[in-house]
Protein backbone atom coordinates (compact mmCIF):
# COMPACT_ATOMS: atom_id res chain seq x y z
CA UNK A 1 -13.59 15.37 24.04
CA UNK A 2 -14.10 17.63 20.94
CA UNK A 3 -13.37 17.20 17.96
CA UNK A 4 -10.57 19.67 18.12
CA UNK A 5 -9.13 18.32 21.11
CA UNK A 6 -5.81 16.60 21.06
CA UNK A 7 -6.43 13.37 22.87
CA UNK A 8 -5.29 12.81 26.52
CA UNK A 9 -5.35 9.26 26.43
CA UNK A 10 -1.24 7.67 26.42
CA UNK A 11 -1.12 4.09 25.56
CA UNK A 12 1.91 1.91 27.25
CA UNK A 13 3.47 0.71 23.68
CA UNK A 14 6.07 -2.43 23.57
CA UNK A 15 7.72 -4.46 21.17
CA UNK A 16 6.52 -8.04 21.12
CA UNK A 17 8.95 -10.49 19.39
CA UNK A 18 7.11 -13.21 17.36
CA UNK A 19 9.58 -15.74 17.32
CA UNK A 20 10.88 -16.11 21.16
CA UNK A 21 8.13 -14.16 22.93
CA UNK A 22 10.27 -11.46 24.31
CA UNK A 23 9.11 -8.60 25.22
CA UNK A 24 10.47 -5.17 25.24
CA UNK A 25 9.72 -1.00 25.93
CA UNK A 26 8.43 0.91 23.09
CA UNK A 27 10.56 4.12 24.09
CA UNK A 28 13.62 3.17 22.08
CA UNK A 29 13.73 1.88 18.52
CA UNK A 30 13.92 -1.76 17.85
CA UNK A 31 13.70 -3.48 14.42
CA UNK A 32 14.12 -7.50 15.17
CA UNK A 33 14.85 -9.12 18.72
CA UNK A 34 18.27 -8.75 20.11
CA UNK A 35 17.28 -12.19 21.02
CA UNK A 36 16.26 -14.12 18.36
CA UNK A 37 16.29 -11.69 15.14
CA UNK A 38 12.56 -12.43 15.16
CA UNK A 39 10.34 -9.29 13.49
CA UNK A 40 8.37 -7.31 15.97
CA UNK A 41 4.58 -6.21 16.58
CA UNK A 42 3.54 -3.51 19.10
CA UNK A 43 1.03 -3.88 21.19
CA UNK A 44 -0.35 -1.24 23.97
CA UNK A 45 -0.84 -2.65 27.39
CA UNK A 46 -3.10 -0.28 28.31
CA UNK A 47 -5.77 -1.55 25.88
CA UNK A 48 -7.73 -2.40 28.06
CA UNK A 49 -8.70 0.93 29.00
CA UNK A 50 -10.03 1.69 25.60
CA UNK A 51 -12.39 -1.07 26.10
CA UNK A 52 -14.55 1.17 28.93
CA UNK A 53 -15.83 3.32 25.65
CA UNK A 54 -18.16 1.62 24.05
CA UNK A 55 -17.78 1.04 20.49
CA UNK A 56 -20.98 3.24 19.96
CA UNK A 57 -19.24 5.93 21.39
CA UNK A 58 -16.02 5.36 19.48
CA UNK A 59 -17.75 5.41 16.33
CA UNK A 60 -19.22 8.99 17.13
CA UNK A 61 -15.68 10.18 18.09
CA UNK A 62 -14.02 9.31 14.61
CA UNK A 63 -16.91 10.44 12.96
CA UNK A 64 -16.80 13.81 14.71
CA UNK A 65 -12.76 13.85 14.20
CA UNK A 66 -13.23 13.62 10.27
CA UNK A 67 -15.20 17.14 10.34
CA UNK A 68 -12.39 18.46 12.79
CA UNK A 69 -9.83 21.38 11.81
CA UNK A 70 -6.91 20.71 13.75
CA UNK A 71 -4.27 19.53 11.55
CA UNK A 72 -2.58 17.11 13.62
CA UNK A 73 -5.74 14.94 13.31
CA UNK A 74 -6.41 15.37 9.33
CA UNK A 75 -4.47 12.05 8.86
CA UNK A 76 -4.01 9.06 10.24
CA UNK A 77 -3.32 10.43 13.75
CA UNK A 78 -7.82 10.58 13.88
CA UNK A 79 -7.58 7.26 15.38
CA UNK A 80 -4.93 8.14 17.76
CA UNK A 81 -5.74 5.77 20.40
CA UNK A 82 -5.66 2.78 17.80
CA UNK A 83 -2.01 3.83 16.19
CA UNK A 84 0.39 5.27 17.75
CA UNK A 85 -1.03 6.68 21.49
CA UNK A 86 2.79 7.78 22.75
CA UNK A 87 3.07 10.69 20.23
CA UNK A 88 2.59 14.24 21.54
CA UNK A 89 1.05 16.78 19.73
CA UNK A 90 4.12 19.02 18.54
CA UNK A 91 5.65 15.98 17.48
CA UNK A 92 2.64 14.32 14.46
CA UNK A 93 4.13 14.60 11.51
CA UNK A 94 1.06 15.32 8.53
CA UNK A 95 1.90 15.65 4.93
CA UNK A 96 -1.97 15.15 3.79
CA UNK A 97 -1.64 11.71 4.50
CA UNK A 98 -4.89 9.42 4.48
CA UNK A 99 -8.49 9.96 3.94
CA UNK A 100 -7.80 8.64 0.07
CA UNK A 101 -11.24 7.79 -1.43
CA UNK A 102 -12.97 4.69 -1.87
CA UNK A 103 -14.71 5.24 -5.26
CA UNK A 104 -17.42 2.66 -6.43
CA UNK A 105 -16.35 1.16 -9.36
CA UNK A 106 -18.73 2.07 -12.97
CA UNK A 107 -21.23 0.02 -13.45
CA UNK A 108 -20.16 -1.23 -16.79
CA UNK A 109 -16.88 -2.99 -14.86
CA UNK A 110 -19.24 -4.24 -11.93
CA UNK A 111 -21.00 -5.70 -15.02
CA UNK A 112 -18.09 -6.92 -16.76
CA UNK A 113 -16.28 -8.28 -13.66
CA UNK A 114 -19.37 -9.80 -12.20
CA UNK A 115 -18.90 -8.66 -8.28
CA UNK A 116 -19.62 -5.36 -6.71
CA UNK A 117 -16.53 -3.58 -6.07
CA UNK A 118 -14.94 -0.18 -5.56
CA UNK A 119 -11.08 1.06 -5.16
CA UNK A 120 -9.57 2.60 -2.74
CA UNK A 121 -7.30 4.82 -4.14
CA UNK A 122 -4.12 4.99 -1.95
CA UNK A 123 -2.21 6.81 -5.05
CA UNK A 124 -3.72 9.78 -3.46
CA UNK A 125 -1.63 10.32 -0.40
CA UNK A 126 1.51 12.54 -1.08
CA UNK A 127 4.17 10.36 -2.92
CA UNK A 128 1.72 8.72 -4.59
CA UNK A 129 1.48 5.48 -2.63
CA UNK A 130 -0.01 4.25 0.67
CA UNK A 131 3.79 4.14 2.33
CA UNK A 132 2.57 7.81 3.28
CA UNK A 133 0.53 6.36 5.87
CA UNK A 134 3.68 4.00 7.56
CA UNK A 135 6.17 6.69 7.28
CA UNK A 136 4.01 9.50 9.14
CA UNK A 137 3.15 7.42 12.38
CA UNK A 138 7.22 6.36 11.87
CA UNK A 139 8.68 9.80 11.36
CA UNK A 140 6.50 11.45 14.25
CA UNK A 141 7.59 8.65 16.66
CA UNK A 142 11.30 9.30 15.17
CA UNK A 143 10.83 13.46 15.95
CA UNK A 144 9.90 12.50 19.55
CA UNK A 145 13.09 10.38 19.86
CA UNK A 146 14.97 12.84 18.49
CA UNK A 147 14.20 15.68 21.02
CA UNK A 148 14.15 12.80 23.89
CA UNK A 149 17.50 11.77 23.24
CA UNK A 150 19.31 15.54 21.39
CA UNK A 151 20.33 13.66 18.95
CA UNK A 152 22.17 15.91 16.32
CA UNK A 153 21.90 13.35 13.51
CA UNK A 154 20.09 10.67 12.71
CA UNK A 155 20.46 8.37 9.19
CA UNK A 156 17.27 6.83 7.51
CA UNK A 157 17.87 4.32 5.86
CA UNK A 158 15.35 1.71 3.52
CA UNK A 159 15.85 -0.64 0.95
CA UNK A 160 12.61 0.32 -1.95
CA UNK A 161 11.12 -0.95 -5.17
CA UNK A 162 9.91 2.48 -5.75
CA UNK A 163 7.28 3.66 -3.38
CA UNK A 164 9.19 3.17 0.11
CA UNK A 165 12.00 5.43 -0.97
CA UNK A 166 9.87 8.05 -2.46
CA UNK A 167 7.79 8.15 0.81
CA UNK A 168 10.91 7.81 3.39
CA UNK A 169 12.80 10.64 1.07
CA UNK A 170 9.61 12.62 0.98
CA UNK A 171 8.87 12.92 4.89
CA UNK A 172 12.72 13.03 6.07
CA UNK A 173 13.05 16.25 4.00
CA UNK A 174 10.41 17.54 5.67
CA UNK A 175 11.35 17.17 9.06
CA UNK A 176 14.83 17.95 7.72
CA UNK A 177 16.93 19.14 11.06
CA UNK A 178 18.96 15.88 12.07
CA UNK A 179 17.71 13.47 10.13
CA UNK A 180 18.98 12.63 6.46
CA UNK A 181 17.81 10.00 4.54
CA UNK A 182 19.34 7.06 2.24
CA UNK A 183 17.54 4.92 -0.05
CA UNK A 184 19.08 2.12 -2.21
CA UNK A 185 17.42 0.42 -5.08
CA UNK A 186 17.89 -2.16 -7.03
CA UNK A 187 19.35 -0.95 -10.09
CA UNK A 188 16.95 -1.03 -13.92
CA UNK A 189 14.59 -2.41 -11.40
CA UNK A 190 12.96 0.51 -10.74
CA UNK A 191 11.03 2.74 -12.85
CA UNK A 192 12.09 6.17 -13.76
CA UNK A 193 9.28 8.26 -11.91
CA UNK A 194 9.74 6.67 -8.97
CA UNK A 195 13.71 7.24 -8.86
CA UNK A 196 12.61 10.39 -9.90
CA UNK A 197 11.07 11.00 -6.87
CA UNK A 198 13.67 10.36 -4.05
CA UNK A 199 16.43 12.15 -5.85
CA UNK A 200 14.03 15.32 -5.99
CA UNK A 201 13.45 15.11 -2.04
CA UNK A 202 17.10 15.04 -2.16
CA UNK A 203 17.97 11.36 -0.61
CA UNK A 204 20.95 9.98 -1.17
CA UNK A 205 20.38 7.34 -3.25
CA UNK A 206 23.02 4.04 -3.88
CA UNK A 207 21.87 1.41 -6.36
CA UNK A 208 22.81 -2.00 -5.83
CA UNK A 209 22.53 -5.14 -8.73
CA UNK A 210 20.14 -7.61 -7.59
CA UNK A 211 16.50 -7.61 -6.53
CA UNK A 212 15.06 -5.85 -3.49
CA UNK A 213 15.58 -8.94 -1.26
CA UNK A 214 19.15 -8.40 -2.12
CA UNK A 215 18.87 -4.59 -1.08
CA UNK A 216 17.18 -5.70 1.75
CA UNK A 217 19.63 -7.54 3.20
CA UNK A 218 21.97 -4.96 2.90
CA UNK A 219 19.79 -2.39 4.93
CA UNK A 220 19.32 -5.18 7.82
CA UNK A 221 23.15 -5.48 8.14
CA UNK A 222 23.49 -1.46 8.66
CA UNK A 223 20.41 -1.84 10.79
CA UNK A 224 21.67 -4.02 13.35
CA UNK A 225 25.31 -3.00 13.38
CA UNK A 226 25.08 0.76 12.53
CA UNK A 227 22.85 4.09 14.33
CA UNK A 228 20.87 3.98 11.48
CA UNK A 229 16.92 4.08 11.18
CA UNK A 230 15.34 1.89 9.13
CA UNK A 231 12.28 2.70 7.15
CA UNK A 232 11.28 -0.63 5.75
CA UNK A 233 8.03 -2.91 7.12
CA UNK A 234 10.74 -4.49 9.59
CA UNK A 235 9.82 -0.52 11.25
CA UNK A 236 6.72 -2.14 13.39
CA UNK A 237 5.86 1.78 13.79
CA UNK A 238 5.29 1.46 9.82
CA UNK A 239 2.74 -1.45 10.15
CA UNK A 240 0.78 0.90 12.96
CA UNK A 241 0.02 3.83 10.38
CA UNK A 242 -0.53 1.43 7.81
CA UNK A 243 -3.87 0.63 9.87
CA UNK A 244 -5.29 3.11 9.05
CA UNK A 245 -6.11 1.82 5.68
CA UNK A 246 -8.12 -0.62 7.53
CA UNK A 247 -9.85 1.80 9.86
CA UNK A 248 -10.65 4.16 6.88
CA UNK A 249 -12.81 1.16 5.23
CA UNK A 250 -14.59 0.75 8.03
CA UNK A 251 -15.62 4.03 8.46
CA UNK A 252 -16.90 4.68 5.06
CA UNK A 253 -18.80 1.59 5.14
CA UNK A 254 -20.42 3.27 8.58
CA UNK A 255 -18.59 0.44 10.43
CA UNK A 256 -20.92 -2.06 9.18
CA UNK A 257 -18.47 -4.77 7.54
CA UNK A 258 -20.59 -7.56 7.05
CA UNK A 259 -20.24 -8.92 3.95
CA UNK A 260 -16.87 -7.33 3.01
CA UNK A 261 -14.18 -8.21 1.23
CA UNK A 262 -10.95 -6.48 1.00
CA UNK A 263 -8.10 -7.40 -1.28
CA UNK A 264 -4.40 -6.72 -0.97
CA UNK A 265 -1.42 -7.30 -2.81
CA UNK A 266 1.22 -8.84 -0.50
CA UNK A 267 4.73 -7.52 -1.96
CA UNK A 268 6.61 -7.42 1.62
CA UNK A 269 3.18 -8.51 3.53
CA UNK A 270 3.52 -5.29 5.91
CA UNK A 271 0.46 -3.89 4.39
CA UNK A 272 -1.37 -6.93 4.48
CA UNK A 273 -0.48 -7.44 8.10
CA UNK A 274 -1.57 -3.56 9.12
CA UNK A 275 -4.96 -4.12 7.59
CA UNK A 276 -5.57 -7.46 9.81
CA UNK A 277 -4.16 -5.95 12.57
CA UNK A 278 -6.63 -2.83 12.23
CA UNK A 279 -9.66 -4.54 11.75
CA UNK A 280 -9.12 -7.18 14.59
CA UNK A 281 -8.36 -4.19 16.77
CA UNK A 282 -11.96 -2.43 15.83
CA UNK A 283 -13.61 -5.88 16.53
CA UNK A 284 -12.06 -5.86 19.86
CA UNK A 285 -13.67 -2.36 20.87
CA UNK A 286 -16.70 -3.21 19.58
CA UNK A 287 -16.49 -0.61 16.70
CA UNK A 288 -17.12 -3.32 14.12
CA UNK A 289 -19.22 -6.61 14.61
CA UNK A 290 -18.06 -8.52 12.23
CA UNK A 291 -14.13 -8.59 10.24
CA UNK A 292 -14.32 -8.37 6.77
CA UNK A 293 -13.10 -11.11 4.73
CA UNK A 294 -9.06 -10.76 3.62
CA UNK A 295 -7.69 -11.64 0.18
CA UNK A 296 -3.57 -10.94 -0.14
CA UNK A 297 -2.90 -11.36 -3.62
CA UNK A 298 0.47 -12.53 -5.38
CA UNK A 299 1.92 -12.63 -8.59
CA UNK A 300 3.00 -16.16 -10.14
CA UNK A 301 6.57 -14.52 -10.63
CA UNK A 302 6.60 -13.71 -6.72
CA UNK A 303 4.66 -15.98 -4.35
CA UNK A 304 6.04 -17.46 -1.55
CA UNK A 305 2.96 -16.71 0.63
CA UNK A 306 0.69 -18.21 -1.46
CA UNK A 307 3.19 -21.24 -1.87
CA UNK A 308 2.93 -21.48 2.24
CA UNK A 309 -1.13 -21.48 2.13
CA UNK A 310 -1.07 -24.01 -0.37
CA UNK A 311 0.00 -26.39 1.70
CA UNK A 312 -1.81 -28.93 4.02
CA UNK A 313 -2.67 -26.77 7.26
CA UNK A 314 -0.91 -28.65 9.58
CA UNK A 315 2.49 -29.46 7.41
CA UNK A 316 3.32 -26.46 6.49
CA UNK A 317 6.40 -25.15 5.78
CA UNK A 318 7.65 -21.32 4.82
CA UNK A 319 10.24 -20.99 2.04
CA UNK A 320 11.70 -17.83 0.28
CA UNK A 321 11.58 -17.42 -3.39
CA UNK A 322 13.44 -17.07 -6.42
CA UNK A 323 11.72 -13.77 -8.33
CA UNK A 324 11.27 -12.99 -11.66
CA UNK A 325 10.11 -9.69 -13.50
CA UNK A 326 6.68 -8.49 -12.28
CA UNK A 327 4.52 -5.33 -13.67
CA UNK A 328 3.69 -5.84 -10.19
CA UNK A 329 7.25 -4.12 -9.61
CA UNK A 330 6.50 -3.28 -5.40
CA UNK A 331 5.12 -6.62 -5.00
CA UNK A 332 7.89 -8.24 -6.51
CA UNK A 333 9.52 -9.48 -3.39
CA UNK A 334 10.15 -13.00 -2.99
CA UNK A 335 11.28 -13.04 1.14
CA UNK A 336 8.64 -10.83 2.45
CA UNK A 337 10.14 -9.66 5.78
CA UNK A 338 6.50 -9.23 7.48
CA UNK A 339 5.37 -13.40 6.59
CA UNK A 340 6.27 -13.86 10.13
CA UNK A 341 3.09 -10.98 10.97
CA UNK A 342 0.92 -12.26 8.46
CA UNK A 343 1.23 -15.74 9.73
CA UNK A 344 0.59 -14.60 13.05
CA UNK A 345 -2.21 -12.69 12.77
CA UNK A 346 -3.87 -14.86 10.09
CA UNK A 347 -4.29 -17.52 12.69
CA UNK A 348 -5.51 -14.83 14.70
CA UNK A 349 -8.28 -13.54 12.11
CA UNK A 350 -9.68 -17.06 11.26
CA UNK A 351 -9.83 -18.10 15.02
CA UNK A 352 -12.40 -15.04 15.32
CA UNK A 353 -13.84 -15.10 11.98
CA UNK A 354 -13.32 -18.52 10.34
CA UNK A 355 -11.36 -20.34 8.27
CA UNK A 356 -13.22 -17.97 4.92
CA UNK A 357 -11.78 -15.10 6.72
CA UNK A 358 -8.46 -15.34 5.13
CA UNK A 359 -7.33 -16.20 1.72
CA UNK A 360 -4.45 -16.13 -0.80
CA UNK A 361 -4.74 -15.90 -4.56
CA UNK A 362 -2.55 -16.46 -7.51
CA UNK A 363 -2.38 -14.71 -10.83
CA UNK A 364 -0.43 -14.43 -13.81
CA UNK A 365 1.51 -11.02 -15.02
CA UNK A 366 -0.81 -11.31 -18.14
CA UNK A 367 -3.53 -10.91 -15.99
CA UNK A 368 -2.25 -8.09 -13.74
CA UNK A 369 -1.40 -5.78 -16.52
CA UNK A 370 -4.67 -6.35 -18.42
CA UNK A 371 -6.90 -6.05 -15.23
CA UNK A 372 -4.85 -2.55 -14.59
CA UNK A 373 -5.50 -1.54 -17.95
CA UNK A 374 -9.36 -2.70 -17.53
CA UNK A 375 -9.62 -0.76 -14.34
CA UNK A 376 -8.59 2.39 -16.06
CA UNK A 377 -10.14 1.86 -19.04
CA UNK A 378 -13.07 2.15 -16.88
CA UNK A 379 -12.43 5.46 -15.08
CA UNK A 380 -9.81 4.32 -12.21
CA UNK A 381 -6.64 5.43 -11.62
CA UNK A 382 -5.29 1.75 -10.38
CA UNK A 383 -1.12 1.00 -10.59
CA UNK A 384 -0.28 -2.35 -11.72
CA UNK A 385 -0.54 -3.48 -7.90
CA UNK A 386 -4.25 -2.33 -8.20
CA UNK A 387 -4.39 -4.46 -11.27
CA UNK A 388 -3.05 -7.06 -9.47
CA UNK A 389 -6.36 -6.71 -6.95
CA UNK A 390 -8.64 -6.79 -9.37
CA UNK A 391 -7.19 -9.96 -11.11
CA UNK A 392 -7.26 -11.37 -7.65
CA UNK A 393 -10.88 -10.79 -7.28
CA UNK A 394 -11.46 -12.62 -11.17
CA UNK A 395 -9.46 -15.34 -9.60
CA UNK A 396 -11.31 -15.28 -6.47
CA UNK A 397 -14.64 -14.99 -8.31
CA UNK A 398 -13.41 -17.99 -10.67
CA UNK A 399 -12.91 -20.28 -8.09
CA UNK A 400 -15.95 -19.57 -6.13
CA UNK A 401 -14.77 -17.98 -3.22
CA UNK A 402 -16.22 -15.04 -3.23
CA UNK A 403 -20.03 -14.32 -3.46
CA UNK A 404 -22.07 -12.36 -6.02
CA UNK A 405 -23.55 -10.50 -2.94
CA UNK A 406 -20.31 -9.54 -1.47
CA UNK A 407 -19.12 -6.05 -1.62
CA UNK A 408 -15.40 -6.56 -2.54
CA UNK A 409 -12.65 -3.52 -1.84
CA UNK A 410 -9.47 -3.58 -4.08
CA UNK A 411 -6.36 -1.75 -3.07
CA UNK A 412 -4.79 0.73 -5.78
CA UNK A 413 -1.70 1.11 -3.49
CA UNK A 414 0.10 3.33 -5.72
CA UNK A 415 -1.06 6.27 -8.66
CA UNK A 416 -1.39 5.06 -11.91
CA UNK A 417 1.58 7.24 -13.82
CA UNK A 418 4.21 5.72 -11.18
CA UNK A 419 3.91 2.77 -13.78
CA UNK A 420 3.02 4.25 -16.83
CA UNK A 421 5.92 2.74 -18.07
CA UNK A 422 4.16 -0.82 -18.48
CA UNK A 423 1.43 0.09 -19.98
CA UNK A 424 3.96 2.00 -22.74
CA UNK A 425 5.39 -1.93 -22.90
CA UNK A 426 2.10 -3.63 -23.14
CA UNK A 427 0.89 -0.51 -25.89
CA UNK A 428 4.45 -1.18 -28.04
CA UNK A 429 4.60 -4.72 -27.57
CA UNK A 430 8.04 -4.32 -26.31
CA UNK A 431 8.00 -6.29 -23.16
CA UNK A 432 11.09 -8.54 -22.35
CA UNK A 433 10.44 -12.23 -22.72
CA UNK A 434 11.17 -12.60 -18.59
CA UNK A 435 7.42 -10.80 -18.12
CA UNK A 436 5.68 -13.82 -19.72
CA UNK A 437 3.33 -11.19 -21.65
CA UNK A 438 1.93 -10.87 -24.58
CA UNK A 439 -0.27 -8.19 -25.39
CA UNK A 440 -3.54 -7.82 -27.26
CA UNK A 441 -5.11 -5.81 -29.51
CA UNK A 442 -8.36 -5.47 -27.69
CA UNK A 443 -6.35 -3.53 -24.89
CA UNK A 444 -3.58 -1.57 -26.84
CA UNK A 445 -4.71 2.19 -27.63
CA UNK A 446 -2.20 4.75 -29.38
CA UNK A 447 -2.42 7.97 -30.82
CA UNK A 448 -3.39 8.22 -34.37
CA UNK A 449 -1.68 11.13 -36.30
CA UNK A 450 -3.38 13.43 -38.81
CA UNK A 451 -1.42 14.95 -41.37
CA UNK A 452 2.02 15.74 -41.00
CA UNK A 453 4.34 18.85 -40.05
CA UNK A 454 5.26 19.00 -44.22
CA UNK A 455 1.21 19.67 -44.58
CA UNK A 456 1.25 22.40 -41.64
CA UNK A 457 3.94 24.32 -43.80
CA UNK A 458 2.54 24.25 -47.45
CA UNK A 459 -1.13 24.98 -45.93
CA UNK A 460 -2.74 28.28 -45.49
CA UNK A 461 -4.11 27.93 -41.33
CA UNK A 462 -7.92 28.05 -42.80
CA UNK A 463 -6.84 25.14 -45.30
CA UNK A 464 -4.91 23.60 -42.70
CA UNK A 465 -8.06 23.55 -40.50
CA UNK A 466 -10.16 22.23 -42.81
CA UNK A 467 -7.99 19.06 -43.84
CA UNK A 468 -7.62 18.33 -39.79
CA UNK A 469 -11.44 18.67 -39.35
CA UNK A 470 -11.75 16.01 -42.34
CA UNK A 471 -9.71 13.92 -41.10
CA UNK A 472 -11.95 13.92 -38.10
CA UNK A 473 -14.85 13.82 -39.66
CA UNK A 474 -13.18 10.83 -41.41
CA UNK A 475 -11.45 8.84 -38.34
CA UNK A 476 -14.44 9.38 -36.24
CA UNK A 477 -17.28 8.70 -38.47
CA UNK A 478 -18.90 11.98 -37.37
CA UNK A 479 -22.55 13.01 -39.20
CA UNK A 480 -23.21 16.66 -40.02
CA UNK A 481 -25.67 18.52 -38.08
């Protein structure tokens, strides 16, 4: 094959329930078993065929796919076989989606921080957040049902914290024709760029008081009773873009991912699930020969998976949460509709890898704003999620569990200006008790004024000029020449 050869392979995709074991076709859209409500994963029964290329060769296929030109293999659809192999060519739907860098973090916050480390900055995809990467292996899957079935309209539907709803509004106006899209938010819970940003795809958007699990529940109801398609993590097409995250890693590291970490935040735990789920599936074909090591991460105001981990191995028991306000605003979920995935493919990841191979650490909102604002402070773009990665790694790095000589890669899941917001709170001191933070002065920067509009008027521009440049000269300490 070329590398500007659409591949020939077609997988044999079907929905298997995690609860009651049912199984059903992947050619018509499911969200939870009609038997048991239980959340879905896919899995291709023809896997087995992939396994007659070695993982040599595989590796020399991707490789040669990232210098390709054909656009329906610029994004995630390069590793075709691995996500979504029941999508023809006419249908991929690409935006610019994936391929967002992994940048090596400055060697003063290496120092400072203690670990090697880098970001992967998932701001970069086209809405600004790595639910680019879900939605296109969703909507391309949803054009080919589309033209299977003539349907002349078809409602998406999500419930979002910000990010979902920018994505799902983002990609349903592009493939416009039947399908609209509706988002609903909860309402002040959301901040103003990202409603900004489904109301300029022109989405319908309802707000609803309550949290996103509230929303949430909402969405299910239409889900299941309504001809509606829904957008959120419950989508298992969703978790098979999301993947690619995983698969990108592993390619810039040259598929060597020995001594790897990678750290996620766990907001609905669809993300966290995808990046298992890739890098179990690259072990499988040999492409990797070792899984990294997984950190989810959760805030203390949000943490039902971490309260599930805590607990003695062979008593535990899963329970939803109460949330309260997080910076980490798309995290902040406190039913995660994917814990059933996680759980599942946890197992499934320390079985092969060990019981080291999968972890889940706690942090405070103090330290998730402060880490976001040390990241940038040192020449990342990271969101408060990203923040939330980096305090993880502190965390992890406090309690010894991970090692000086590990590599560790922290996902910035969002751009930094979506939450510009908070760091206006944190700079102000004007956060709401409910945050638990209080800032300090070592972080805060503001602008300092010179003069005033009063001096601009009663100066000549020369004298004007000359009071600005002292003031400077003045503010900055600056020596003549």
């Amino acid at each position: 094959m070329t590398m500007d050869e659409f591949p020939a392979y077609r997988g044999d995709l079907r929905y298997h329930c995690l609860e009651c074991k049912s199984v059903y076709p992947g050619d018509e859209l499911h969200y939870t078993c009609p038997e048991c409500s239980g959340v879905f994963l896919l899995q291709d029964h023809n896997f087995s065929e992939l396994k007659k290329t070695s993982g040599e060769d595989w590796r020399a296929v991707f490789d040669q796919r990232a210098a390709g030109k054909m656009t329906q293999m610029q994004g995630i659809f390069r590793f075709f076989e691995l996500i979504a192999p029941v999508v023809d060519k006419e249908d991929v739907v690409y935006l610019g989606e994936g391929n967002t860098p992994v940048i090596e973090s400055s060697p003063r916050l290496q120092k400072n921080v203690g670990r090697k480390m880098a970001f992967k900055n998932d701001g970069q995809n086209p809405s600004a957040s790595f639910k680019d990467r879900g939605m296109a292996c969703a909507f391309s899957y949803l054009n080919q049902l589309v033209k299977k079935n003539n349907w002349d309209q078809v409602l998406t539907i999500c419930a979002s914290t910000g990010d979902t709803s920018a994505s799902a509004a983002l990609y349903a106006a592009y493939v416009d024709g039947p399908v609209k899209s509706v988002v609903l938010l909860p309402q002040g819970k959301v901040t103003s760029q990202q409603l900004s940003q489904p109301l300029g795809s022109g989405s319908v958007v309802i707000e609803l008081p309550g949290v996103f699990d509230d929303c949430m529940r909402v969405v299910e109801y239409l889900a299941d009773n309504f001809r509606v398609a829904l957008l959120n993590s419950k989508n298992p097409w969703r978790i098979l873009g999301q993947e690619s995250y995983a698969f990108e890693i592993a390619q810039w590291s040259n598929w060597d991912m020995a001594g790897r970490c990678v750290f996620v935040p766990i907001g609905n735990a669809g993300n966290i699930t995808a990046v298992m789920n890739g890098f179990l599936k690259l072990k499988k074909l040999d492409i990797i020969d070792e899984l990294p090591r997984i950190f989810g991460v959760q805030s203390t105001h949000a943490d039902p998976v971490y309260r599930y981990y805590r607990q003695n191995p062979g008593d535990r028991s899963y329970a939803p949460v109460e949330v309260t306000p997080s910076v980490a605003q798309a995290a902040m979920i406190g039913n995660p509709v994917s814990f059933p995935r996680v759980r599942e493919l946890a197992a499934k990841y320390q079985q092969e890898q060990g019981e080291d191979a999968f972890n889940v650490v706690h942090v405070q909102e103090q330290q998730i704003i402060e880490s976001m604002l040390l990241a940038n402070q040192n020449g990342h773009i990271a969101c408060t999620q990203g923040g939330e990665c980096l305090a993880g790694l502190i965390q992890a790095r406090d309690q010894g569990l991970v090692g000086a000589d590990e590599f560790s890669i922290l996902d910035a899941t969002a751009h930094a200006l979506k939450f510009s917001g908070f760091q206006e709170m944190y700079f102000n001191r004007s956060f709401p008790p409910g945050y638990g933070i209080t800032p300090r002065q070592e972080y805060i920067n503001q602008p300092q004024s010179v003069l005033s509009e009063e001096d601009k008027e009663r100066m000549s521009k020369d004298e004007f000029t000359r009071a600005a440049v002292n003031e400077m000269v003045r503010i900055l300490g600056l020596q003549g020449n």
